[in-house]
PDB file of N, CA and C in Angstrom:
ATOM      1  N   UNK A   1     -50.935  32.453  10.358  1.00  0.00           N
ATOM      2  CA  UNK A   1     -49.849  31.506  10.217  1.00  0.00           C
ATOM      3  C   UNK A   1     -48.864  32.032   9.169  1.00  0.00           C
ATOM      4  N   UNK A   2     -47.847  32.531   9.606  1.00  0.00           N
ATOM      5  CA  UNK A   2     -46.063  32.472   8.816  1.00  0.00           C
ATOM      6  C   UNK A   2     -46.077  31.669   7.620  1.00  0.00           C
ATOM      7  N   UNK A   3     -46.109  32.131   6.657  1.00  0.00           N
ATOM      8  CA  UNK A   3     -45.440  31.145   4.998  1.00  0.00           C
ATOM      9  C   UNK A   3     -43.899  30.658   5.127  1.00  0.00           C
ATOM     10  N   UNK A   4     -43.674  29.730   4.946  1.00  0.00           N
ATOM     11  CA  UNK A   4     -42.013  29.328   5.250  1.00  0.00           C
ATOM     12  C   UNK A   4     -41.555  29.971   3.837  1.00  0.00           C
ATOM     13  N   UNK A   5     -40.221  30.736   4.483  1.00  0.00           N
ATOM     14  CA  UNK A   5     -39.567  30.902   2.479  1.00  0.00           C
ATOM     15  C   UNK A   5     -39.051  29.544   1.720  1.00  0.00           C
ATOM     16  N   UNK A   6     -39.779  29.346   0.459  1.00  0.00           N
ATOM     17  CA  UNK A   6     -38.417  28.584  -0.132  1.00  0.00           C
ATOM     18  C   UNK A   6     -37.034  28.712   0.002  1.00  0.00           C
ATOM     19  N   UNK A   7     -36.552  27.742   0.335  1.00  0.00           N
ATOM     20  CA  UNK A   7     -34.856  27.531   0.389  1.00  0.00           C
ATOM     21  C   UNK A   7     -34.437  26.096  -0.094  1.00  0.00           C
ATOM     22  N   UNK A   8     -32.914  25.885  -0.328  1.00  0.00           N
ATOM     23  CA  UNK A   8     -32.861  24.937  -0.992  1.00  0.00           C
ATOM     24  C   UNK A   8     -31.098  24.870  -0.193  1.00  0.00           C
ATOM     25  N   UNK A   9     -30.824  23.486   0.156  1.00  0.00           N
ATOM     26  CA  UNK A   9     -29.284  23.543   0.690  1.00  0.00           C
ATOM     27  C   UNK A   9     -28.755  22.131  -0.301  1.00  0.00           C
ATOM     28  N   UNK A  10     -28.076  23.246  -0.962  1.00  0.00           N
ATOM     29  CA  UNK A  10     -27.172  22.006  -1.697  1.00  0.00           C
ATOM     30  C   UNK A  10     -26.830  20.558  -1.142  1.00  0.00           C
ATOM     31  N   UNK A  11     -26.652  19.691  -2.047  1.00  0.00           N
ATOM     32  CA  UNK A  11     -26.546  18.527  -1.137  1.00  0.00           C
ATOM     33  C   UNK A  11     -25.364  17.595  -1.544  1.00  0.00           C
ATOM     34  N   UNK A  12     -24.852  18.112  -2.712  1.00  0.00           N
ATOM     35  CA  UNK A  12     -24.062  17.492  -3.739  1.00  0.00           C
ATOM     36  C   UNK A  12     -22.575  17.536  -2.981  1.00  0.00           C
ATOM     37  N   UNK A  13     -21.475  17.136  -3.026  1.00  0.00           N
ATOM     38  CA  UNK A  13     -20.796  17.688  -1.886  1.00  0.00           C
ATOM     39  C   UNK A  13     -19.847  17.717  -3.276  1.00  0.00           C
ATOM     40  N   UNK A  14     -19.170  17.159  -4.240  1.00  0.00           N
ATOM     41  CA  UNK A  14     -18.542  17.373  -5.168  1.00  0.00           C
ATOM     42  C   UNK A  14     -18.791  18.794  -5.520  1.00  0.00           C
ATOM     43  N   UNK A  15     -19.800  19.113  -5.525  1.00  0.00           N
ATOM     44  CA  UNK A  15     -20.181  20.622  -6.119  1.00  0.00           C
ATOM     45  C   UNK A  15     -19.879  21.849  -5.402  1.00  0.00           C
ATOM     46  N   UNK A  16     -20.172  21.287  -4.004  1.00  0.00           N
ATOM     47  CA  UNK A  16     -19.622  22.352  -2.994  1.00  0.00           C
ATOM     48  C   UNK A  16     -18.394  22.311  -3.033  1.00  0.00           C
ATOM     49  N   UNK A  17     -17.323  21.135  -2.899  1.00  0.00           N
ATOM     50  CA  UNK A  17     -16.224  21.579  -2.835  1.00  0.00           C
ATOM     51  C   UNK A  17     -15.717  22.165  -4.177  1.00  0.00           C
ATOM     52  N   UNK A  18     -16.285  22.350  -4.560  1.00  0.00           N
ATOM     53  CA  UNK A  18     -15.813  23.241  -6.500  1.00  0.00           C
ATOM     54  C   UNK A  18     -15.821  24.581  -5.578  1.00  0.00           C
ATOM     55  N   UNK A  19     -17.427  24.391  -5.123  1.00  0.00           N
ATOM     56  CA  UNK A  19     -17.530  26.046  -5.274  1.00  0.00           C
ATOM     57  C   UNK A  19     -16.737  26.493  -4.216  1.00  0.00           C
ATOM     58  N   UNK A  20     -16.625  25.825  -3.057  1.00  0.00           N
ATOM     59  CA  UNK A  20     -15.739  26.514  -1.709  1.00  0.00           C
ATOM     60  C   UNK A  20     -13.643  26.397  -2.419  1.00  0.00           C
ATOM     61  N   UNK A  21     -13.609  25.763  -2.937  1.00  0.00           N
ATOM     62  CA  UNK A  21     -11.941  26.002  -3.735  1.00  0.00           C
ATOM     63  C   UNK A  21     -12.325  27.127  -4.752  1.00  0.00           C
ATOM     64  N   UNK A  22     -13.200  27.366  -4.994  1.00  0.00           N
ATOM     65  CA  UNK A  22     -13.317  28.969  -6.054  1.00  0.00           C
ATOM     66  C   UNK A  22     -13.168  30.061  -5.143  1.00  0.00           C
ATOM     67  N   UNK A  23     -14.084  29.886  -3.968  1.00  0.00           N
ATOM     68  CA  UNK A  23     -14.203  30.958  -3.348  1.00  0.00           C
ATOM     69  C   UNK A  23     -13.212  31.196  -2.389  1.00  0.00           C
ATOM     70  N   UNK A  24     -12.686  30.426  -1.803  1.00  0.00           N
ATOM     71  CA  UNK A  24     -10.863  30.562  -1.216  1.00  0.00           C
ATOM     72  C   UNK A  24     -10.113  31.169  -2.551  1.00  0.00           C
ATOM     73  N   UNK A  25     -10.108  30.605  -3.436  1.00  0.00           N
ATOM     74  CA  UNK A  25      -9.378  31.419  -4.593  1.00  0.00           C
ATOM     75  C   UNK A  25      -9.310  32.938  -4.843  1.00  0.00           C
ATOM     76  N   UNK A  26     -11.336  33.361  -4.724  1.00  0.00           N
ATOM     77  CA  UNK A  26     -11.066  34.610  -5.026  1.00  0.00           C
ATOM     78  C   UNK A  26     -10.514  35.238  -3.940  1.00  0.00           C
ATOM     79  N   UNK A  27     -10.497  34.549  -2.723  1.00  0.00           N
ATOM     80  CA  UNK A  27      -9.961  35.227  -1.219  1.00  0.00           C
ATOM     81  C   UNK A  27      -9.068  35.834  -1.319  1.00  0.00           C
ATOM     82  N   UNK A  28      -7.743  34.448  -1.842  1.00  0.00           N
ATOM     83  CA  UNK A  28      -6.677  34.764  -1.656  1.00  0.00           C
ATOM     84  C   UNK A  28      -6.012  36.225  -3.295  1.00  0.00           C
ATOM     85  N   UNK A  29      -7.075  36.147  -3.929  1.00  0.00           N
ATOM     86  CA  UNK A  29      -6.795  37.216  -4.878  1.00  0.00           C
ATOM     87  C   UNK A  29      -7.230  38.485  -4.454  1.00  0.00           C
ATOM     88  N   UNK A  30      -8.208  38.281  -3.724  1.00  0.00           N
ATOM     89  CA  UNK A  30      -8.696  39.537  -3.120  1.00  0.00           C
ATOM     90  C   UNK A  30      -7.711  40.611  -2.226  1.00  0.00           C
ATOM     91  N   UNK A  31      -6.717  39.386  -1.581  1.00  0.00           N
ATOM     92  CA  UNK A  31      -5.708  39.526  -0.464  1.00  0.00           C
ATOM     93  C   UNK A  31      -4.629  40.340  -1.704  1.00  0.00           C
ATOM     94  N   UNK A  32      -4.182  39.793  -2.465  1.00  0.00           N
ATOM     95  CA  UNK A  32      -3.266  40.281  -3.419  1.00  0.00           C
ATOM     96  C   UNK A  32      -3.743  41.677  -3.974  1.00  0.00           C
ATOM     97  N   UNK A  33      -5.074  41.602  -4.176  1.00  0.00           N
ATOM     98  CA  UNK A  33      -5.785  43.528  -4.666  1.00  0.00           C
ATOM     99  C   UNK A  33      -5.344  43.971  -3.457  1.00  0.00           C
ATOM    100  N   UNK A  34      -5.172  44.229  -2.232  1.00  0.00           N
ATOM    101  CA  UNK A  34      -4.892  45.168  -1.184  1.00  0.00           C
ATOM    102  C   UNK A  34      -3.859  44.908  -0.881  1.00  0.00           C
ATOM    103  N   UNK A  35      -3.187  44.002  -1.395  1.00  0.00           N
ATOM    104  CA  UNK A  35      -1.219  44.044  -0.953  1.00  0.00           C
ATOM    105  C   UNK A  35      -1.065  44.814  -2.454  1.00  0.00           C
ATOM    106  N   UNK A  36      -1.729  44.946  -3.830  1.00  0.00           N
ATOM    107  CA  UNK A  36      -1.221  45.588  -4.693  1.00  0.00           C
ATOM    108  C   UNK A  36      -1.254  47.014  -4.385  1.00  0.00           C
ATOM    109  N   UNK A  37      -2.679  47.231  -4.007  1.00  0.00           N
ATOM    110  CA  UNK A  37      -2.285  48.841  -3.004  1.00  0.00           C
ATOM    111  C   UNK A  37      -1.876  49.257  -2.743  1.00  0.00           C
ATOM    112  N   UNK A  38      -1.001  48.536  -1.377  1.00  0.00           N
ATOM    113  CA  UNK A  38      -0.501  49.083  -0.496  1.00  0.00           C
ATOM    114  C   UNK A  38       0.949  49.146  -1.232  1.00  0.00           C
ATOM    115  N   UNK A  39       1.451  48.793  -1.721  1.00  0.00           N
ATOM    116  CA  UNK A  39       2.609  48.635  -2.513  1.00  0.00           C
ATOM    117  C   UNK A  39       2.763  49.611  -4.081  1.00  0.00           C
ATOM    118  N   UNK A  40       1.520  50.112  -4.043  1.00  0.00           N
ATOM    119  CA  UNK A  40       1.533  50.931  -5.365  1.00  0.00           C
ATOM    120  C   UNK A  40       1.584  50.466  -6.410  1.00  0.00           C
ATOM    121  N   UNK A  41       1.085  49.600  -6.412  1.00  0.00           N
ATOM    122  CA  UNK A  41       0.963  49.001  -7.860  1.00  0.00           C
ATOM    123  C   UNK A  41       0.191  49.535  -9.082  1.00  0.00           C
ATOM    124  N   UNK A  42       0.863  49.416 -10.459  1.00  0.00           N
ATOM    125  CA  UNK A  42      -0.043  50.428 -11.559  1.00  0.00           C
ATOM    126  C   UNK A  42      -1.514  49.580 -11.212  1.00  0.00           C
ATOM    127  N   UNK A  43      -2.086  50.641 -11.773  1.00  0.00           N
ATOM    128  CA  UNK A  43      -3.816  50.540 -11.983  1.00  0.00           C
ATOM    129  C   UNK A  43      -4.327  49.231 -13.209  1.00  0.00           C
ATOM    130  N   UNK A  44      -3.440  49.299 -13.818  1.00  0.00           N
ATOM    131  CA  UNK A  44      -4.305  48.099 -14.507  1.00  0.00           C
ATOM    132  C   UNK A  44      -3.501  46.823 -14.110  1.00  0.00           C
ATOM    133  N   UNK A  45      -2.540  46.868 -13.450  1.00  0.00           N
ATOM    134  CA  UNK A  45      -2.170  45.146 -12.626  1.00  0.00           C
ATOM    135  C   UNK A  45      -3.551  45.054 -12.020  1.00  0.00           C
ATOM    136  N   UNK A  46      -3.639  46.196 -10.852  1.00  0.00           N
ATOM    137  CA  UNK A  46      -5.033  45.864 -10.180  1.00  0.00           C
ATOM    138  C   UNK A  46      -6.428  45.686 -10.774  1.00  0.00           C
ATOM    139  N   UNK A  47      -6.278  46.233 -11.669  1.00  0.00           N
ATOM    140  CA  UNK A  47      -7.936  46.447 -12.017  1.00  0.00           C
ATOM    141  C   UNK A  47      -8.250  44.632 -12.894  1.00  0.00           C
ATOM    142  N   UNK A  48      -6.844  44.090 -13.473  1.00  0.00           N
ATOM    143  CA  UNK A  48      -6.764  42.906 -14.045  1.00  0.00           C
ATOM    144  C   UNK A  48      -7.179  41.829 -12.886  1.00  0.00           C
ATOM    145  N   UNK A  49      -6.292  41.943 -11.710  1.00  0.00           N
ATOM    146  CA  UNK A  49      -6.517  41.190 -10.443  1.00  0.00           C
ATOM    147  C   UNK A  49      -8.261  41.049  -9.917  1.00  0.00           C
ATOM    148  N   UNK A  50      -8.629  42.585  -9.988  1.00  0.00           N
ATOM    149  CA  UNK A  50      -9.798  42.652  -9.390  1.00  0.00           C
ATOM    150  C   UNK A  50     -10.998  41.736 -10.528  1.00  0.00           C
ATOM    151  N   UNK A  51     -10.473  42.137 -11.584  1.00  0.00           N
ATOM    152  CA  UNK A  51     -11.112  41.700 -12.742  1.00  0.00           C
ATOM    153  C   UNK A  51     -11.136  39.525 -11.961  1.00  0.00           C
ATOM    154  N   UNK A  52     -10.515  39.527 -12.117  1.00  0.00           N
ATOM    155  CA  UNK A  52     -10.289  37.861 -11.319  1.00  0.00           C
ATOM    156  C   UNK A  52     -10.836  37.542 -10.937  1.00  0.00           C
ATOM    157  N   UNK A  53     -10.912  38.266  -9.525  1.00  0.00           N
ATOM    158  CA  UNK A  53     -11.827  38.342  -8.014  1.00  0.00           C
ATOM    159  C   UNK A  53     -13.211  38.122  -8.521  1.00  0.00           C
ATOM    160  N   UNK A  54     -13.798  38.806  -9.550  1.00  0.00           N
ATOM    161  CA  UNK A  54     -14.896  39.234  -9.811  1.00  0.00           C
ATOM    162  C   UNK A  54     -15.530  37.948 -10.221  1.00  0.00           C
ATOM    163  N   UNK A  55     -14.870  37.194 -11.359  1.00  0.00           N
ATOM    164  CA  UNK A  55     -14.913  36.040 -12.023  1.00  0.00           C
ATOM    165  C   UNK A  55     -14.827  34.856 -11.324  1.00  0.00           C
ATOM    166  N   UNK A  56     -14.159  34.526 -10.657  1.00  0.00           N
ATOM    167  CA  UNK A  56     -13.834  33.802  -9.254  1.00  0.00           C
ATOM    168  C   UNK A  56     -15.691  33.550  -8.359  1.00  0.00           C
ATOM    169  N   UNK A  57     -16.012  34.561  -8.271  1.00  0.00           N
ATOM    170  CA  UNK A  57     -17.405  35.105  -7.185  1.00  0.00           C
ATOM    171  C   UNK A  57     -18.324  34.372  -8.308  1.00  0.00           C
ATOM    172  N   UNK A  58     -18.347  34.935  -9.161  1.00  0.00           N
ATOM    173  CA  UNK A  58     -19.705  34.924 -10.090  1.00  0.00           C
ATOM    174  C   UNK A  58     -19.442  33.548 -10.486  1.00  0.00           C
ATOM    175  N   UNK A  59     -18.603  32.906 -10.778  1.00  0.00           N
ATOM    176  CA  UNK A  59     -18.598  31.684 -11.544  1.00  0.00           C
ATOM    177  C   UNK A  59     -19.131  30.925  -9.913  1.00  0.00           C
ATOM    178  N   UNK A  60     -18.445  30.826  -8.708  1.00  0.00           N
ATOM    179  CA  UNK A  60     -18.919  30.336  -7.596  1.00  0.00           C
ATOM    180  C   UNK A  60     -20.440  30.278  -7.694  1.00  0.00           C
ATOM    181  N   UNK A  61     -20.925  31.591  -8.148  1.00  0.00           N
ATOM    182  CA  UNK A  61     -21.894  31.577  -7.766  1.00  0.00           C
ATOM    183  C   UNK A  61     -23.472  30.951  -8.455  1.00  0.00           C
ATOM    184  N   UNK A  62     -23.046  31.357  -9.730  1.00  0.00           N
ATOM    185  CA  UNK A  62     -23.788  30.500 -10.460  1.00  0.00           C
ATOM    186  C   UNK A  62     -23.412  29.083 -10.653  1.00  0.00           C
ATOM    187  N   UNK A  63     -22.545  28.419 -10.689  1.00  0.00           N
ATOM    188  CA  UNK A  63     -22.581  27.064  -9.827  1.00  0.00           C
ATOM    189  C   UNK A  63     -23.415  27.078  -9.077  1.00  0.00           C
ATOM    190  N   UNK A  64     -23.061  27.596  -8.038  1.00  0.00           N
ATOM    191  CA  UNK A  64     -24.342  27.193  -6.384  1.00  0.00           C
ATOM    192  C   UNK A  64     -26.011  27.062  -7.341  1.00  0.00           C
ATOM    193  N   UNK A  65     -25.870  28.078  -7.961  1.00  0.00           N
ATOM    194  CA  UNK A  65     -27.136  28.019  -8.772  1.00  0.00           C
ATOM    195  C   UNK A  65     -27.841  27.431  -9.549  1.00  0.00           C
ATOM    196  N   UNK A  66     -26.944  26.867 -10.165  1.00  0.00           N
ATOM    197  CA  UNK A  66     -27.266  26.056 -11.392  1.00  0.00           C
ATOM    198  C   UNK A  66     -27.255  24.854 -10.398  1.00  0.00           C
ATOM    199  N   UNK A  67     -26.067  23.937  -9.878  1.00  0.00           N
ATOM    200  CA  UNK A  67     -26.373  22.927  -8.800  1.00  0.00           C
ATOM    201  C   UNK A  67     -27.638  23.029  -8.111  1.00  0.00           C
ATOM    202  N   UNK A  68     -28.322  23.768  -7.453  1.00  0.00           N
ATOM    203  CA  UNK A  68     -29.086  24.353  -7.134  1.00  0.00           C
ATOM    204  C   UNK A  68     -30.879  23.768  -7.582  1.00  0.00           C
ATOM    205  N   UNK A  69     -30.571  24.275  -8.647  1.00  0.00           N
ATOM    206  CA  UNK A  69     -31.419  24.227  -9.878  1.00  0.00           C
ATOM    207  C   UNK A  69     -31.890  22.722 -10.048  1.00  0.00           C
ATOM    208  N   UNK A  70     -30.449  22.409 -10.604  1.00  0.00           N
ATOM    209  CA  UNK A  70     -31.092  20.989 -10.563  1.00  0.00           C
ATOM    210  C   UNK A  70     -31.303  19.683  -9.928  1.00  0.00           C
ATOM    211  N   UNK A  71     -31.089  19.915  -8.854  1.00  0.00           N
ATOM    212  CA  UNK A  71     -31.139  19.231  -7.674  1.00  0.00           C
ATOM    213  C   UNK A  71     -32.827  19.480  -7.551  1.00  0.00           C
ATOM    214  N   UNK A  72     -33.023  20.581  -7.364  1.00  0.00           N
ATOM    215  CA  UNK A  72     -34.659  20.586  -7.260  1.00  0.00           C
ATOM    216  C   UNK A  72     -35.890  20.612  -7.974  1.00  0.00           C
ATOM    217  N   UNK A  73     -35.371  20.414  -9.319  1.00  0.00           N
ATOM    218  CA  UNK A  73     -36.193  19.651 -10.372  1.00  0.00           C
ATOM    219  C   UNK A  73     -35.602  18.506 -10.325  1.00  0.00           C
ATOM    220  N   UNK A  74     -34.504  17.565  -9.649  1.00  0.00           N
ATOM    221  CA  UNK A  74     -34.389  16.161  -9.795  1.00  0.00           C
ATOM    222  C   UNK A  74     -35.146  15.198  -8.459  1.00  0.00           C
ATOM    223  N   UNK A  75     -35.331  16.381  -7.488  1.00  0.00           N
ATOM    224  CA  UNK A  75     -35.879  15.859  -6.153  1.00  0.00           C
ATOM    225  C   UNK A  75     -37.653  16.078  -6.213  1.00  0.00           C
ATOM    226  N   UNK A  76     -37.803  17.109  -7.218  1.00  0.00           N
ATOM    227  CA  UNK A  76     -39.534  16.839  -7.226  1.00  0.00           C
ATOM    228  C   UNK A  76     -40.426  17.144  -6.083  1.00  0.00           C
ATOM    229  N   UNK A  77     -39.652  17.796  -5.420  1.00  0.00           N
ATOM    230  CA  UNK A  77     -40.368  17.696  -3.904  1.00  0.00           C
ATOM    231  C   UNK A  77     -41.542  18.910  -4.703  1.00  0.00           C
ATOM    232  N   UNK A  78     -42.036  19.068  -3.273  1.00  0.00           N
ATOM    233  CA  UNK A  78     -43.376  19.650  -3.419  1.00  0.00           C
ATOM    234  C   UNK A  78     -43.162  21.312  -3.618  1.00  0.00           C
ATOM    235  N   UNK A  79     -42.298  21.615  -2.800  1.00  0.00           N
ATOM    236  CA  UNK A  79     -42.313  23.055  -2.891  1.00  0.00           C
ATOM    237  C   UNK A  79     -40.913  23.192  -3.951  1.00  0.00           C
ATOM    238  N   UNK A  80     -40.699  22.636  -5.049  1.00  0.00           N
ATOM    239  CA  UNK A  80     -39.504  23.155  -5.955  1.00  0.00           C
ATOM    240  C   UNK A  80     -39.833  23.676  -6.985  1.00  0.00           C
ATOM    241  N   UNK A  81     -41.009  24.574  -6.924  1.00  0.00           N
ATOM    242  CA  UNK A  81     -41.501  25.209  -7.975  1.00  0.00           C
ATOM    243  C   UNK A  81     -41.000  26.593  -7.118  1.00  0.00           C
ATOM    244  N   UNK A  82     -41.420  26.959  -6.391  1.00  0.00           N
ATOM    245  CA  UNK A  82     -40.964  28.027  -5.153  1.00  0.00           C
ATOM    246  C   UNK A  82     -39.673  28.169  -5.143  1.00  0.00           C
ATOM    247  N   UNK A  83     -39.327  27.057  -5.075  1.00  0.00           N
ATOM    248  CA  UNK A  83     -37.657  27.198  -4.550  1.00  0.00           C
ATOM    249  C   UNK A  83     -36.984  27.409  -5.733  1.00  0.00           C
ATOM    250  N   UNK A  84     -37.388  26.936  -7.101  1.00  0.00           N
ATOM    251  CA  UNK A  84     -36.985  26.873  -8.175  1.00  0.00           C
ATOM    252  C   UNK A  84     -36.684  28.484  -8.662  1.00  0.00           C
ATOM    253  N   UNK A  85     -38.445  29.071  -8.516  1.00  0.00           N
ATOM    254  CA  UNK A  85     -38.212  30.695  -8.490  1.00  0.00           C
ATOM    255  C   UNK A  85     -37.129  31.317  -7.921  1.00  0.00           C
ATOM    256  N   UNK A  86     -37.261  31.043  -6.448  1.00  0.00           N
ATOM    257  CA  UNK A  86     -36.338  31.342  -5.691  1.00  0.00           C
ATOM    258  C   UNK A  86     -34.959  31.394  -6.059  1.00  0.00           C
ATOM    259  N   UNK A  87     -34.630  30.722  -6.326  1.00  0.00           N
ATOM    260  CA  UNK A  87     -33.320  30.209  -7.505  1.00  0.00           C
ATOM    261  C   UNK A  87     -33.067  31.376  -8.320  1.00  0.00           C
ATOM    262  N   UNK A  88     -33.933  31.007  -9.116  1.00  0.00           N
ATOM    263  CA  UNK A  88     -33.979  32.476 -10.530  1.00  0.00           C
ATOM    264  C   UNK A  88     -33.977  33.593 -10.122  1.00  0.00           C
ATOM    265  N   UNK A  89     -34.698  33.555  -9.336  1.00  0.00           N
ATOM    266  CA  UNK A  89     -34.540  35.633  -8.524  1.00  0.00           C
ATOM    267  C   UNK A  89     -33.216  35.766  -8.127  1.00  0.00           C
ATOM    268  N   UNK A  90     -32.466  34.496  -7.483  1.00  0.00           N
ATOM    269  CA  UNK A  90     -30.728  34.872  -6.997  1.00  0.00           C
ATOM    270  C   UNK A  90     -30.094  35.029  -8.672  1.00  0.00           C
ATOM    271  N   UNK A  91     -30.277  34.321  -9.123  1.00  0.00           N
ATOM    272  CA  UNK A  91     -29.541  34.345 -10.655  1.00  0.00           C
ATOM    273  C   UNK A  91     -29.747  36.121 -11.179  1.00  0.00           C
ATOM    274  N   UNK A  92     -30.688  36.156 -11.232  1.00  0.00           N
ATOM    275  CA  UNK A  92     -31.066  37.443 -11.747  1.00  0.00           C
ATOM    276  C   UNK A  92     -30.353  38.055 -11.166  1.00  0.00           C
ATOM    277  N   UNK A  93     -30.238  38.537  -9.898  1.00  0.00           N
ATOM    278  CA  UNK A  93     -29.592  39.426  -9.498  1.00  0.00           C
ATOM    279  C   UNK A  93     -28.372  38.995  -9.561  1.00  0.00           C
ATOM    280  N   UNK A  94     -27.882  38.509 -10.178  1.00  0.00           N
ATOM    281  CA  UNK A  94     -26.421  38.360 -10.662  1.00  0.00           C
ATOM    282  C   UNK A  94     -26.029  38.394 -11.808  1.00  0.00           C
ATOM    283  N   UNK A  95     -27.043  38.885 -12.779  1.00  0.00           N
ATOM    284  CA  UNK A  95     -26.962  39.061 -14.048  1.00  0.00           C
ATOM    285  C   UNK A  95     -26.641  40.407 -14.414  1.00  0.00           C
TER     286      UNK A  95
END
């Protein structure tokens, strides 16, 4: 018998829409790093822009995480010790 993975789907919807208006944000900055390109733009306009993009992602993302987090130490369910890990291993790798 298959072990199910821990997973956890946000449920908060205030929180999601934070994180989905961050992540359209870094989109549309992302869009601006390859119109700075193509246009020749000096290297540190871009590298400032990209610098953005970057911040934009990661802040999205640890949100999701931290929301995440505590949603499943507030729900107590059975498997949020798992999922909790689960959690921390995404964090980590974003550290």
């Amino acid at each position: 018998m298959a072990t199910k993975k821990a997973s956890h789907v946000l449920a908060d919807q205030d929180q999601i829409d934070a994180i989905t208006k961050r992540v359209k944000r870094a989109q549309g900055q992302l869009g601006a790093v390859a119109r700075m390109l193509e246009e020749g733009r000096s290297c540190d306009e871009i590298v400032i822009q990209m610098s953005a993009v970057s911040k934009a992602v990661n802040t999205a993302a640890f949100t999701l995480i931290s929301s995440s987090l505590k949603e499943c130490i507030m729900d107590d369910k059975s498997n949020s010790e798992a999922v909790t890990a689960q959690l921390q291993k995404i964090f980590l790798s974003l550290a």
